[in-house]
C-alpha atoms as a PDB file:
ATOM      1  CA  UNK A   1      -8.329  26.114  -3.658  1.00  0.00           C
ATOM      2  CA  UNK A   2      -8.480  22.552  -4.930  1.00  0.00           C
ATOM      3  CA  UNK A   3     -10.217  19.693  -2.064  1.00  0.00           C
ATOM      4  CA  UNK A   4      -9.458  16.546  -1.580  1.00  0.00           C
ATOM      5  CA  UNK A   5     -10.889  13.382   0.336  1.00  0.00           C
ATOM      6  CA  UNK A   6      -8.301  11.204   1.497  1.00  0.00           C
ATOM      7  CA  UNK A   7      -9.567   7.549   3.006  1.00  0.00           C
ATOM      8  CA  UNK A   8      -7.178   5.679   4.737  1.00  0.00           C
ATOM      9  CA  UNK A   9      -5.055   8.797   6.327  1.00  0.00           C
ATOM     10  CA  UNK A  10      -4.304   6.961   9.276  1.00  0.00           C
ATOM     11  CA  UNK A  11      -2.645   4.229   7.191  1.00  0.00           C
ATOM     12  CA  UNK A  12       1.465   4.367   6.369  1.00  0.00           C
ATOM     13  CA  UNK A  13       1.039   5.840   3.228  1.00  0.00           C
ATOM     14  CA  UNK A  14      -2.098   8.053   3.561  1.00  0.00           C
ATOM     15  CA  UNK A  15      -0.439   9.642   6.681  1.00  0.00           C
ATOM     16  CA  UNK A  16       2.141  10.685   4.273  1.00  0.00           C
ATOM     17  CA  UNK A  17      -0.729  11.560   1.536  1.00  0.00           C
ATOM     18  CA  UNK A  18      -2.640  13.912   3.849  1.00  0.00           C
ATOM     19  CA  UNK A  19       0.607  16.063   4.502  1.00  0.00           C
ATOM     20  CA  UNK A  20       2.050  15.902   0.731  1.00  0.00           C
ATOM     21  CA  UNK A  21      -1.715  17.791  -0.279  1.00  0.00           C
ATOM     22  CA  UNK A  22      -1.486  20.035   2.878  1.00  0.00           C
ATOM     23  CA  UNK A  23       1.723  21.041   1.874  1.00  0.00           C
ATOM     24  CA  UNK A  24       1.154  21.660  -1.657  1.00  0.00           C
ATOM     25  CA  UNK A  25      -1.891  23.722  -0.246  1.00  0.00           C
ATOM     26  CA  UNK A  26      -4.937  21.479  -1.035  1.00  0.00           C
ATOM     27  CA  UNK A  27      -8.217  21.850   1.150  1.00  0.00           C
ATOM     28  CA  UNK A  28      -7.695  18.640   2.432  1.00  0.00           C
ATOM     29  CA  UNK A  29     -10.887  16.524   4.075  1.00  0.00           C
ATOM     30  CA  UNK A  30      -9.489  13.349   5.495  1.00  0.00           C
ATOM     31  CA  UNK A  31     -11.943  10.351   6.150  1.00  0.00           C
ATOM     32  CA  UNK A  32     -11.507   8.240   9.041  1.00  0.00           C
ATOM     33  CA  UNK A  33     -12.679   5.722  11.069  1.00  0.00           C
ATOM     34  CA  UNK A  34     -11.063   5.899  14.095  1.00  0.00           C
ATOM     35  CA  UNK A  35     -11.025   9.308  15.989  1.00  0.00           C
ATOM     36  CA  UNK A  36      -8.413   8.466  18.781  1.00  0.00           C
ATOM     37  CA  UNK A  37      -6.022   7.225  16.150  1.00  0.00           C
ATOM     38  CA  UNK A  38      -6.343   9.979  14.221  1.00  0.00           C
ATOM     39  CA  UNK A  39      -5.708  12.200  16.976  1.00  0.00           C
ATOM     40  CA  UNK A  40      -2.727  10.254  17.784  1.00  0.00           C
ATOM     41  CA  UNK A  41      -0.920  10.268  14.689  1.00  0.00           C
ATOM     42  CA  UNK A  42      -1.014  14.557  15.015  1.00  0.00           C
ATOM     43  CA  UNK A  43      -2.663  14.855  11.171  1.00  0.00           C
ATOM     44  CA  UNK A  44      -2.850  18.460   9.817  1.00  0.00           C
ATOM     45  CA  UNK A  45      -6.520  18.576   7.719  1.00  0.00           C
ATOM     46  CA  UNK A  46      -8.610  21.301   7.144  1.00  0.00           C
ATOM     47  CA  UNK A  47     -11.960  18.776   7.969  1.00  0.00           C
ATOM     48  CA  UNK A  48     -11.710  15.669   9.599  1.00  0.00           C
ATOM     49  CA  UNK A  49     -15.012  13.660   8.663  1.00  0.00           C
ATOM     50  CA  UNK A  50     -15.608  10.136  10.919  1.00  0.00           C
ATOM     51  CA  UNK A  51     -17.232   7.402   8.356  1.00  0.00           C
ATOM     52  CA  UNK A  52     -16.567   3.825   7.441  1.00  0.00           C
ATOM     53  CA  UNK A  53     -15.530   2.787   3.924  1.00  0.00           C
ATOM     54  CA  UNK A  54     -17.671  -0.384   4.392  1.00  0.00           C
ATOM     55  CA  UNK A  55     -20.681   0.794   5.999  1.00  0.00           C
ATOM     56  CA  UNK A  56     -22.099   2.906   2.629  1.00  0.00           C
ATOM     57  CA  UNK A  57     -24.589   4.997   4.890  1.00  0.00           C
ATOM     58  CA  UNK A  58     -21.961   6.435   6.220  1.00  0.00           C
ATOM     59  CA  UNK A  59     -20.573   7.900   2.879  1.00  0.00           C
ATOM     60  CA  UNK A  60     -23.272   9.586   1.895  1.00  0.00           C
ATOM     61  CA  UNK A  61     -23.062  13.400   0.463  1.00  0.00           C
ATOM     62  CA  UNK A  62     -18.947  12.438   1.708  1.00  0.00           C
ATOM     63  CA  UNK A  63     -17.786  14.012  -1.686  1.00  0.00           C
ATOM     64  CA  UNK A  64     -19.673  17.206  -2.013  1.00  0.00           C
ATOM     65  CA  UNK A  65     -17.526  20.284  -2.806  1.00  0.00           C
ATOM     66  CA  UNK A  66     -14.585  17.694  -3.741  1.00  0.00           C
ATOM     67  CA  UNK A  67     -11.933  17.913  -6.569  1.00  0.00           C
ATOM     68  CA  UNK A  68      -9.805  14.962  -6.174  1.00  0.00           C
ATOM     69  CA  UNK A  69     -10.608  11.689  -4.262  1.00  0.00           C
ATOM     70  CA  UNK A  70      -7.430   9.682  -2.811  1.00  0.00           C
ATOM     71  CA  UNK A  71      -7.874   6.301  -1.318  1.00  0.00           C
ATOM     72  CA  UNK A  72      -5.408   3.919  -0.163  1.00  0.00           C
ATOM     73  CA  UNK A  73      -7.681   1.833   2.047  1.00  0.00           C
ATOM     74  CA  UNK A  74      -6.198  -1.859   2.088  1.00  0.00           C
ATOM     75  CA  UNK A  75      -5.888  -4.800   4.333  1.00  0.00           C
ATOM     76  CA  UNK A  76      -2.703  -6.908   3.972  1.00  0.00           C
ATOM     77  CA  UNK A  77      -3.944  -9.036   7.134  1.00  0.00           C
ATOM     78  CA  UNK A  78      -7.404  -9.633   7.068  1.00  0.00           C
ATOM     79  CA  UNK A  79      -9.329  -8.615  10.763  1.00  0.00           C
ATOM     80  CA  UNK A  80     -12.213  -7.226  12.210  1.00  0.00           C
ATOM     81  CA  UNK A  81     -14.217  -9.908  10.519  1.00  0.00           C
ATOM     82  CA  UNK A  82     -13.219  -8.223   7.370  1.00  0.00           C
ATOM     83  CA  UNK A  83     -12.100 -10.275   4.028  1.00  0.00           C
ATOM     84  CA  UNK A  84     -10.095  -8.478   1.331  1.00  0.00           C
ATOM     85  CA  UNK A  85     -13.970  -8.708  -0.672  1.00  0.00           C
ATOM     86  CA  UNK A  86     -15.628  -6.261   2.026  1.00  0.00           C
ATOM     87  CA  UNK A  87     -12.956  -3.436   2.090  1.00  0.00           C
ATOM     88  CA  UNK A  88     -10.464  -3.258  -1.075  1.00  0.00           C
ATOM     89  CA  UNK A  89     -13.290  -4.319  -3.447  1.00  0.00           C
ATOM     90  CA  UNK A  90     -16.095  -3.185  -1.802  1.00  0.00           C
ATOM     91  CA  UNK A  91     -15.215  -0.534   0.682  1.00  0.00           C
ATOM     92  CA  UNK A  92     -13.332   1.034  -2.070  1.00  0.00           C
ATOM     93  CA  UNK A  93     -16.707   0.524  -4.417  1.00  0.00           C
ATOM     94  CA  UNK A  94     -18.407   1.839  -2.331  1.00  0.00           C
ATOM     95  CA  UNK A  95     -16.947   5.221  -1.923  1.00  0.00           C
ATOM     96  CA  UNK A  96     -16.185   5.420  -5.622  1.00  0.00           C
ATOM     97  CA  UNK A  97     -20.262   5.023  -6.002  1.00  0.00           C
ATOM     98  CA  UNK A  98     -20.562   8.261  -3.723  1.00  0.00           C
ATOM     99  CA  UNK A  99     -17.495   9.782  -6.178  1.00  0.00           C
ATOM    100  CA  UNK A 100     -19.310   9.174  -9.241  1.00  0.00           C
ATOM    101  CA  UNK A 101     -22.618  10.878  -8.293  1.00  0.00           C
ATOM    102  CA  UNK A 102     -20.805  13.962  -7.403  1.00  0.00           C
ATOM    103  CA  UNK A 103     -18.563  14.134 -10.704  1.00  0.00           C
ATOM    104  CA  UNK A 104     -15.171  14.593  -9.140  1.00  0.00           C
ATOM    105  CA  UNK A 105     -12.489  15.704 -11.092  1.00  0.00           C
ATOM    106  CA  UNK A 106     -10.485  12.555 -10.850  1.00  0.00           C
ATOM    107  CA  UNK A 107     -10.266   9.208  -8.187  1.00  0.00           C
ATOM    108  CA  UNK A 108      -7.052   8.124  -7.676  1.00  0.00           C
ATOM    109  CA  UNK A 109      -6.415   4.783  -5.550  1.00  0.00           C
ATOM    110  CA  UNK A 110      -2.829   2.725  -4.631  1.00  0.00           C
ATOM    111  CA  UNK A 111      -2.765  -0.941  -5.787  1.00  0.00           C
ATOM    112  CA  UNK A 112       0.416  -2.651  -6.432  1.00  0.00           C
ATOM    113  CA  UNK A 113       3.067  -3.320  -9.703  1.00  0.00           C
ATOM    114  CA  UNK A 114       2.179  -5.569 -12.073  1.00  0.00           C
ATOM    115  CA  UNK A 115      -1.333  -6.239 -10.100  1.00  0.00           C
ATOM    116  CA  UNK A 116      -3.147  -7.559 -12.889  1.00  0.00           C
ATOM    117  CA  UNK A 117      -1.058 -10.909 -12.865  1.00  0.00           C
ATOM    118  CA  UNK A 118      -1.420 -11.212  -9.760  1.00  0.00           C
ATOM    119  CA  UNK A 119      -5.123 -11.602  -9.721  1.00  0.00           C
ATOM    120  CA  UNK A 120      -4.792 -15.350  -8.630  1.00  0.00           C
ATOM    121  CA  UNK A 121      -3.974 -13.924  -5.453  1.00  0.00           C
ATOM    122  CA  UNK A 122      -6.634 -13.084  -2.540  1.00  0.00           C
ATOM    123  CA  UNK A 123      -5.303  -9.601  -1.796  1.00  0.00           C
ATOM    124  CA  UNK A 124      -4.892  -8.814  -5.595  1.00  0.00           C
ATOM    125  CA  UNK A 125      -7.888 -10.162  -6.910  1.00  0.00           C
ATOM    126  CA  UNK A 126     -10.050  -7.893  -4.943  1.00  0.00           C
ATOM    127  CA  UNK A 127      -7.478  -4.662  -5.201  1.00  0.00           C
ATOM    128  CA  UNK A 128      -7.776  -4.947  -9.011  1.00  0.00           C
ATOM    129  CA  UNK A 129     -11.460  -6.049  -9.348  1.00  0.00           C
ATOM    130  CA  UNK A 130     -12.159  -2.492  -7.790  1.00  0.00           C
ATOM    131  CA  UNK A 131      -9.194  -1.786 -10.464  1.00  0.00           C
ATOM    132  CA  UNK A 132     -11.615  -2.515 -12.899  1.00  0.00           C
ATOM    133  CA  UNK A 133     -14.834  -0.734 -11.874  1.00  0.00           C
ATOM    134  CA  UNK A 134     -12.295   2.198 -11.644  1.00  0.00           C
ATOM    135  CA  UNK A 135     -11.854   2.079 -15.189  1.00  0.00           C
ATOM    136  CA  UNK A 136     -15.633   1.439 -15.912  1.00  0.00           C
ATOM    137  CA  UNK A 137     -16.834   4.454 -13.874  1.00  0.00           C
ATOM    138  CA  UNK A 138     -16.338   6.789 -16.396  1.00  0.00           C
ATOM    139  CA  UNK A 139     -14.162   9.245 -14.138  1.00  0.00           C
ATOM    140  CA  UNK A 140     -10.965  10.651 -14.529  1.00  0.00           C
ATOM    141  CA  UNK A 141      -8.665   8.206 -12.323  1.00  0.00           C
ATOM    142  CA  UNK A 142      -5.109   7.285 -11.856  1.00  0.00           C
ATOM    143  CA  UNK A 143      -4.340   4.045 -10.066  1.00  0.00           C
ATOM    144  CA  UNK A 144      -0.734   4.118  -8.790  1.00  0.00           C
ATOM    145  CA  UNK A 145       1.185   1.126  -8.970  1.00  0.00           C
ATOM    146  CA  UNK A 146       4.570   0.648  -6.111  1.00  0.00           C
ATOM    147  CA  UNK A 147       6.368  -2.465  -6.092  1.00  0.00           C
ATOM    148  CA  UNK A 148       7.239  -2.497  -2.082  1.00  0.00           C
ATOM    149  CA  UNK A 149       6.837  -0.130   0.809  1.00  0.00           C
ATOM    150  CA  UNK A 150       9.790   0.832   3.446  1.00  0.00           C
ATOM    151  CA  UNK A 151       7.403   0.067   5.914  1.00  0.00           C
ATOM    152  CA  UNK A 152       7.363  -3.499   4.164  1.00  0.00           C
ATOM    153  CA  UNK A 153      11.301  -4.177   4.645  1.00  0.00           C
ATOM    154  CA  UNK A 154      10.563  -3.678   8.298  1.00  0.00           C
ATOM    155  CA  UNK A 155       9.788  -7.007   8.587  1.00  0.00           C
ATOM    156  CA  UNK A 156      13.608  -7.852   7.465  1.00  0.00           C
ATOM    157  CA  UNK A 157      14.943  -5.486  10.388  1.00  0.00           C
ATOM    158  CA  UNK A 158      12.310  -7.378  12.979  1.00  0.00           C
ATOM    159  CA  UNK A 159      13.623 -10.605  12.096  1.00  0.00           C
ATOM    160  CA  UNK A 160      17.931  -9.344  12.008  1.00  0.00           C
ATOM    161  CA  UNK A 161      16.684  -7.418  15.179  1.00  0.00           C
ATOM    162  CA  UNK A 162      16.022 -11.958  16.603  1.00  0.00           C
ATOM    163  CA  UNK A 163      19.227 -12.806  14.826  1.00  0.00           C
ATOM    164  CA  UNK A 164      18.223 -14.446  11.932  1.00  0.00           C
ATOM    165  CA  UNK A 165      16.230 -13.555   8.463  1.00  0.00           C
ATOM    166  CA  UNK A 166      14.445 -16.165   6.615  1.00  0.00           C
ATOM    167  CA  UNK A 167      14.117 -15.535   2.861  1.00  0.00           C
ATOM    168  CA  UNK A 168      11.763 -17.540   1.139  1.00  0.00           C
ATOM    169  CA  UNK A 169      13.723 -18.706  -2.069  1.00  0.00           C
ATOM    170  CA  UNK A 170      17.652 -17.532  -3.019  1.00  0.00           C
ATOM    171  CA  UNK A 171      16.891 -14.120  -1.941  1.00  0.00           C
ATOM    172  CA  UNK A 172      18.509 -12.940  -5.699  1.00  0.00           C
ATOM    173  CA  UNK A 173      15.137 -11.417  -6.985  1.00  0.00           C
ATOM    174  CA  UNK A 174      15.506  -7.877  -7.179  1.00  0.00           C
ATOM    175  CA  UNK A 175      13.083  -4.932  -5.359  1.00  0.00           C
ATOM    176  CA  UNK A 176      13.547  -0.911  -5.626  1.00  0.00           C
ATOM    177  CA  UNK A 177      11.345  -0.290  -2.422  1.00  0.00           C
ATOM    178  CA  UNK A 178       9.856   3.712  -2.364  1.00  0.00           C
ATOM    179  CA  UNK A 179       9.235   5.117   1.350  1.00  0.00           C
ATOM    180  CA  UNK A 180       5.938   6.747   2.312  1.00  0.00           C
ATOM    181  CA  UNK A 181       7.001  10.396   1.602  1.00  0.00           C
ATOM    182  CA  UNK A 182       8.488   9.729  -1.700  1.00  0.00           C
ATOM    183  CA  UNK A 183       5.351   7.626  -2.873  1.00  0.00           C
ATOM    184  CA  UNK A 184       2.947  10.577  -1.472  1.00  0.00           C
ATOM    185  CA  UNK A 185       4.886  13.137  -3.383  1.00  0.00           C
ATOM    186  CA  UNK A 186       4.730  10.668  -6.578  1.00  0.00           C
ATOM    187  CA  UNK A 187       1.131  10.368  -5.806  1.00  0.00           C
ATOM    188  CA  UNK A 188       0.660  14.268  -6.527  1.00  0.00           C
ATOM    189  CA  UNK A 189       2.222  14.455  -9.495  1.00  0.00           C
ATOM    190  CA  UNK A 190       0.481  11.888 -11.136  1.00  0.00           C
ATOM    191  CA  UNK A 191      -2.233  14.320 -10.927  1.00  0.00           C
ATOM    192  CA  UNK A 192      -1.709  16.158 -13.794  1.00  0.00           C
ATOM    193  CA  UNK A 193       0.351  13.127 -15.703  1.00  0.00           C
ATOM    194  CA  UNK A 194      -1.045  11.167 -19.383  1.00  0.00           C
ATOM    195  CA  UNK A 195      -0.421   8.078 -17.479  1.00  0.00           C
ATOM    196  CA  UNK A 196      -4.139   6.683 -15.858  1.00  0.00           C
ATOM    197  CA  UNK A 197      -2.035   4.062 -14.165  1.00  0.00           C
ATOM    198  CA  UNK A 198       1.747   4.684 -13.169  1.00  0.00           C
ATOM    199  CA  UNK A 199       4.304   2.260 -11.815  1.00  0.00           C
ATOM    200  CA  UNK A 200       6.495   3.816  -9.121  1.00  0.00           C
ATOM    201  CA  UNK A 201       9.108   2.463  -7.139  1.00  0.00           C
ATOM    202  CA  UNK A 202      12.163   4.360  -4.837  1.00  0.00           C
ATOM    203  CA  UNK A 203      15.980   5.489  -5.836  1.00  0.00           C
ATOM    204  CA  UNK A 204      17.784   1.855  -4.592  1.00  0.00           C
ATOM    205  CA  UNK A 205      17.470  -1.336  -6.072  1.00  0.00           C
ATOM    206  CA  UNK A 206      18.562  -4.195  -4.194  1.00  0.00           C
ATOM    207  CA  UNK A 207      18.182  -7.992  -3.651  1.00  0.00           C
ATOM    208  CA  UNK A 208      16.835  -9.269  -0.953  1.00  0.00           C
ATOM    209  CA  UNK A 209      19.790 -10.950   0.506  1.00  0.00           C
ATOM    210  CA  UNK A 210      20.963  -6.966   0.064  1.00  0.00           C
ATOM    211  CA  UNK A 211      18.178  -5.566   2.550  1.00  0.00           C
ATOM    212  CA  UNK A 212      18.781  -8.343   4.868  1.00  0.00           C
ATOM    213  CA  UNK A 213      22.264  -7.360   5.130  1.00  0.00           C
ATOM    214  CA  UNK A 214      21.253  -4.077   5.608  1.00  0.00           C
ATOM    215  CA  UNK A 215      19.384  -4.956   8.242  1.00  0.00           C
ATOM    216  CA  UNK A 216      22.443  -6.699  10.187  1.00  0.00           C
ATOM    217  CA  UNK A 217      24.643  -4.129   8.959  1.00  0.00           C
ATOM    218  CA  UNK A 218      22.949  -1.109  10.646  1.00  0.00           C
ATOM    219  CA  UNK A 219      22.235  -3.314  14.153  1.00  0.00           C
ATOM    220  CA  UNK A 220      25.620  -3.805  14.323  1.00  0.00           C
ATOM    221  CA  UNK A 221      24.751  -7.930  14.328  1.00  0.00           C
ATOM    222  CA  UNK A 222      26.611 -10.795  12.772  1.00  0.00           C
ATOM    223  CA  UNK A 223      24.561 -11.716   9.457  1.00  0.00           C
ATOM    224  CA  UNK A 224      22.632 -15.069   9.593  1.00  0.00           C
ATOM    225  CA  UNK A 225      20.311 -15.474   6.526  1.00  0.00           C
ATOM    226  CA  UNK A 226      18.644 -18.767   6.260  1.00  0.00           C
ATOM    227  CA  UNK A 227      17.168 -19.308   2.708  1.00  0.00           C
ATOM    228  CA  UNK A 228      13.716 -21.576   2.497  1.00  0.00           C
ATOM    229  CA  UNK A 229      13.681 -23.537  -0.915  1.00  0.00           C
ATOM    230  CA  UNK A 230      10.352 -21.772  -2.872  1.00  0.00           C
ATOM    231  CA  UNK A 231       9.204 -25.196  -4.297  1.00  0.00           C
ATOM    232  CA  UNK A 232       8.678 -25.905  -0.441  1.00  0.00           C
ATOM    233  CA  UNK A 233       7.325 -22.534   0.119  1.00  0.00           C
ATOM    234  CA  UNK A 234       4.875 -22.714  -3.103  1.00  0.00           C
ATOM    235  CA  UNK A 235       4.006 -26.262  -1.972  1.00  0.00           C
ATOM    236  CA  UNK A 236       2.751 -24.923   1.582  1.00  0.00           C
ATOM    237  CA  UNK A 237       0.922 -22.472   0.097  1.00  0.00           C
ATOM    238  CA  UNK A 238      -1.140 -24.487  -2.242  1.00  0.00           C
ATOM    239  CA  UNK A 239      -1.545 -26.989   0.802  1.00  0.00           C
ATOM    240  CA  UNK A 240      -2.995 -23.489   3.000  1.00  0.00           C
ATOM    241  CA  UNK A 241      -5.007 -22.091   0.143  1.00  0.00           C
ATOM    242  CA  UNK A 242      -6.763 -25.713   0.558  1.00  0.00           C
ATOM    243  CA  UNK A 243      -7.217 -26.388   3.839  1.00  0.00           C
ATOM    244  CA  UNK A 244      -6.847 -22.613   5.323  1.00  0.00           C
ATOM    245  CA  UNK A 245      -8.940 -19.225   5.402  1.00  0.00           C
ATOM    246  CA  UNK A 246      -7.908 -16.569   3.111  1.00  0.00           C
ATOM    247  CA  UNK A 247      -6.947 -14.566   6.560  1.00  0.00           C
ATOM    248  CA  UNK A 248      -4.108 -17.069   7.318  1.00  0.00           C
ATOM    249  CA  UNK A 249      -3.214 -17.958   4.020  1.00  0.00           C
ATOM    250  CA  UNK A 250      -3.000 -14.719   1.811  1.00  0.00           C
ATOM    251  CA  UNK A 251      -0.655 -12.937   3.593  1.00  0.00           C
ATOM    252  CA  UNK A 252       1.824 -16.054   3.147  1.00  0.00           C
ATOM    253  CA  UNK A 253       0.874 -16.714  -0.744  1.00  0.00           C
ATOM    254  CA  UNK A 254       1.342 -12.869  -1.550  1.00  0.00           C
ATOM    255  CA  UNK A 255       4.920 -12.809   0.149  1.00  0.00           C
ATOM    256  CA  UNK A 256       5.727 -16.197  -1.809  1.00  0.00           C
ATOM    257  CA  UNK A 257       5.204 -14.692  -5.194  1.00  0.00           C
ATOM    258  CA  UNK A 258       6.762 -11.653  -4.826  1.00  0.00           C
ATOM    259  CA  UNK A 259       9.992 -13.115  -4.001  1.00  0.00           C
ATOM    260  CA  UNK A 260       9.671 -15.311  -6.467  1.00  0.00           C
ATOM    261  CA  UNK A 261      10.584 -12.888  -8.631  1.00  0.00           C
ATOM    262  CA  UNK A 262      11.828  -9.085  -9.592  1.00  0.00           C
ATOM    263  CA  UNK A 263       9.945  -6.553  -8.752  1.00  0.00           C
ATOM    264  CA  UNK A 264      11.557  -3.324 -10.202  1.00  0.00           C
ATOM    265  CA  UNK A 265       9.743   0.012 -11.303  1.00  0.00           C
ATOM    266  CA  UNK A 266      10.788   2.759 -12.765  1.00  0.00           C
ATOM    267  CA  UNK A 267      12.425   5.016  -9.870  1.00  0.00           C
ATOM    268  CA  UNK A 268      11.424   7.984  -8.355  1.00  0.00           C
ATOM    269  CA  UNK A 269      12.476  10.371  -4.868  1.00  0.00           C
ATOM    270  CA  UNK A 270      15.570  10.691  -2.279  1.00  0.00           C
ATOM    271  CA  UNK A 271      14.466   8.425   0.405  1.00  0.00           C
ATOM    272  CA  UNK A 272      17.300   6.360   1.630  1.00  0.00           C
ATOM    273  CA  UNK A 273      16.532   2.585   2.936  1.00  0.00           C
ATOM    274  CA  UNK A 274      19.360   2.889   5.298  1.00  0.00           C
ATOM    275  CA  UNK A 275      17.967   5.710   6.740  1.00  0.00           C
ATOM    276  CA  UNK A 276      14.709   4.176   7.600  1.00  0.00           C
ATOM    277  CA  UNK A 277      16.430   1.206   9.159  1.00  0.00           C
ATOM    278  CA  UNK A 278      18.438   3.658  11.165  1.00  0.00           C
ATOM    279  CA  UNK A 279      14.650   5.182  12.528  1.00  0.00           C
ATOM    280  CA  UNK A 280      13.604   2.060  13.551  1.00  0.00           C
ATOM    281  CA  UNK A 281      16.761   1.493  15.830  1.00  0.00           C
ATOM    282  CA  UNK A 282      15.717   0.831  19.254  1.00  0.00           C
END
């Protein structure tokens, strides 16, 4: 029976991650860093090992006996007196380091589409410069690429949930969002793919004025979509970039540039986005 680490298990996508290898019967060992929140989210794994992704002591002999290494650790919002630096460059680093001396089969990690021009960005420039010692490490790796998460177009359904969506620019740029399940499965069958780096996105395409309508559309609300001009939007966040930290202001720049323009991957699973709106109905 094959083993794999997963790090990040208790995030959206590695909850899904740790199930898709359980189910495809994997010896999975999940890595986390919070016990009670492990607990919580009712995980199945086969060994549950309690370490820190940033605190390399803790990693240690972590990959002994392992086949496959998945990480999707990632901060969107930096906290905990963490930057984007200490845990996708560095956290990730570091537990690639404890990968390599063990010889693993193959380190996969989740970055995002079309990552590598977006490297003027905070949260991308330290996603892909672990991207690159990936590729320098000598191990079989895949790095999977999505364009846009469900759990992403949740914000949309917050703000119709208020009454009104705000869309930075004309809302016309296209997105083919994937949900957590579909991107897990996806995640397993690059396994045994040619392709070291794969862009992935889900079945539906749609604009962003679409998944804002959505939203309305399955609250049952009257549709109010204010539009924010993106030479104001790119303006603020060249004025934040100057006088802000990279906590407040990369968030903000990252959302700016991706609806700035399309973001559409090659397609893959069943997932419907309408159904996920319909789970998040109060």
């Amino acid at each position: 029976m094959k083993k794999v680490l997963i790090a990040g298990a208790t995030g959206y996508l590695g909850n899904y991650v740790a199930q898709a290898f359980k189910e495809e019967n994997y010896y999975t060992k999940v890595m986390v860093r919070n016990l009670e929140k492990f607990k919580e989210k009712g995980i199945n794994a086969d060994e549950i090992i309690q370490a820190e992704i940033t605190r390399p002591e803790t990693l240690i002999n972590i990959c002994d006996d392992v086949d496959i290494v998945f990480t999707s650790v990632g901060i969107t919002r930096q906290k905990d007196g963490f930057t984007y630096h200490d845990v996708d460059f560095q956290g990730n680093l570091n537990l690639l380091n404890e990968a390599s001396k063990r010889s693993v089969e193959k380190f996969m990690y989740v970055s995002v589409y079309n990552g590598e021009k977006f490297k003027n960005l905070k949260i991308c420039e330290a996603k892909e410069k672990f991207v690159e010692a990936l590729r320098s490490s000598g191990l079989d790796y895949r790095v999977i690429r999505p364009t846009g998460y469900f759990s992403d177009m949740s914000e949309y359904f917050g703000m119709a949930q208020k009454g009104k969506v705000y869309i930075f620019g004309n809302g016309n740029n296209q997105i083919n969002p994937i949900s957590g399940k579909d991107l897990a499965k996806f995640c397993i069958s690059a396994i045994n793919t040619g392709r070291t780096e794969p862009e992935v996105e889900g079945p539906e395409t749609f604009t962003h004025n679409q998944i804002a309508n959505l939203a309305f559309e399955v609250l049952g609300k009257p549709r109010k979509i204010i539009h924010l001009p993106m030479g104001i939007v790119k303006g603020a966040a060249n004025i934040m970039r100057w006088l802000m930290s990279s906590k407040t202001y990369g968030p903000f720049e990252f959302v700016a540039t991706i609806l700035s323009q399309n973001m559409v991957a090659p397609s893959f699973g069943s997932d419907k986005l309408e159904n996920h709106f319909k789970s998040l109905k109060p």
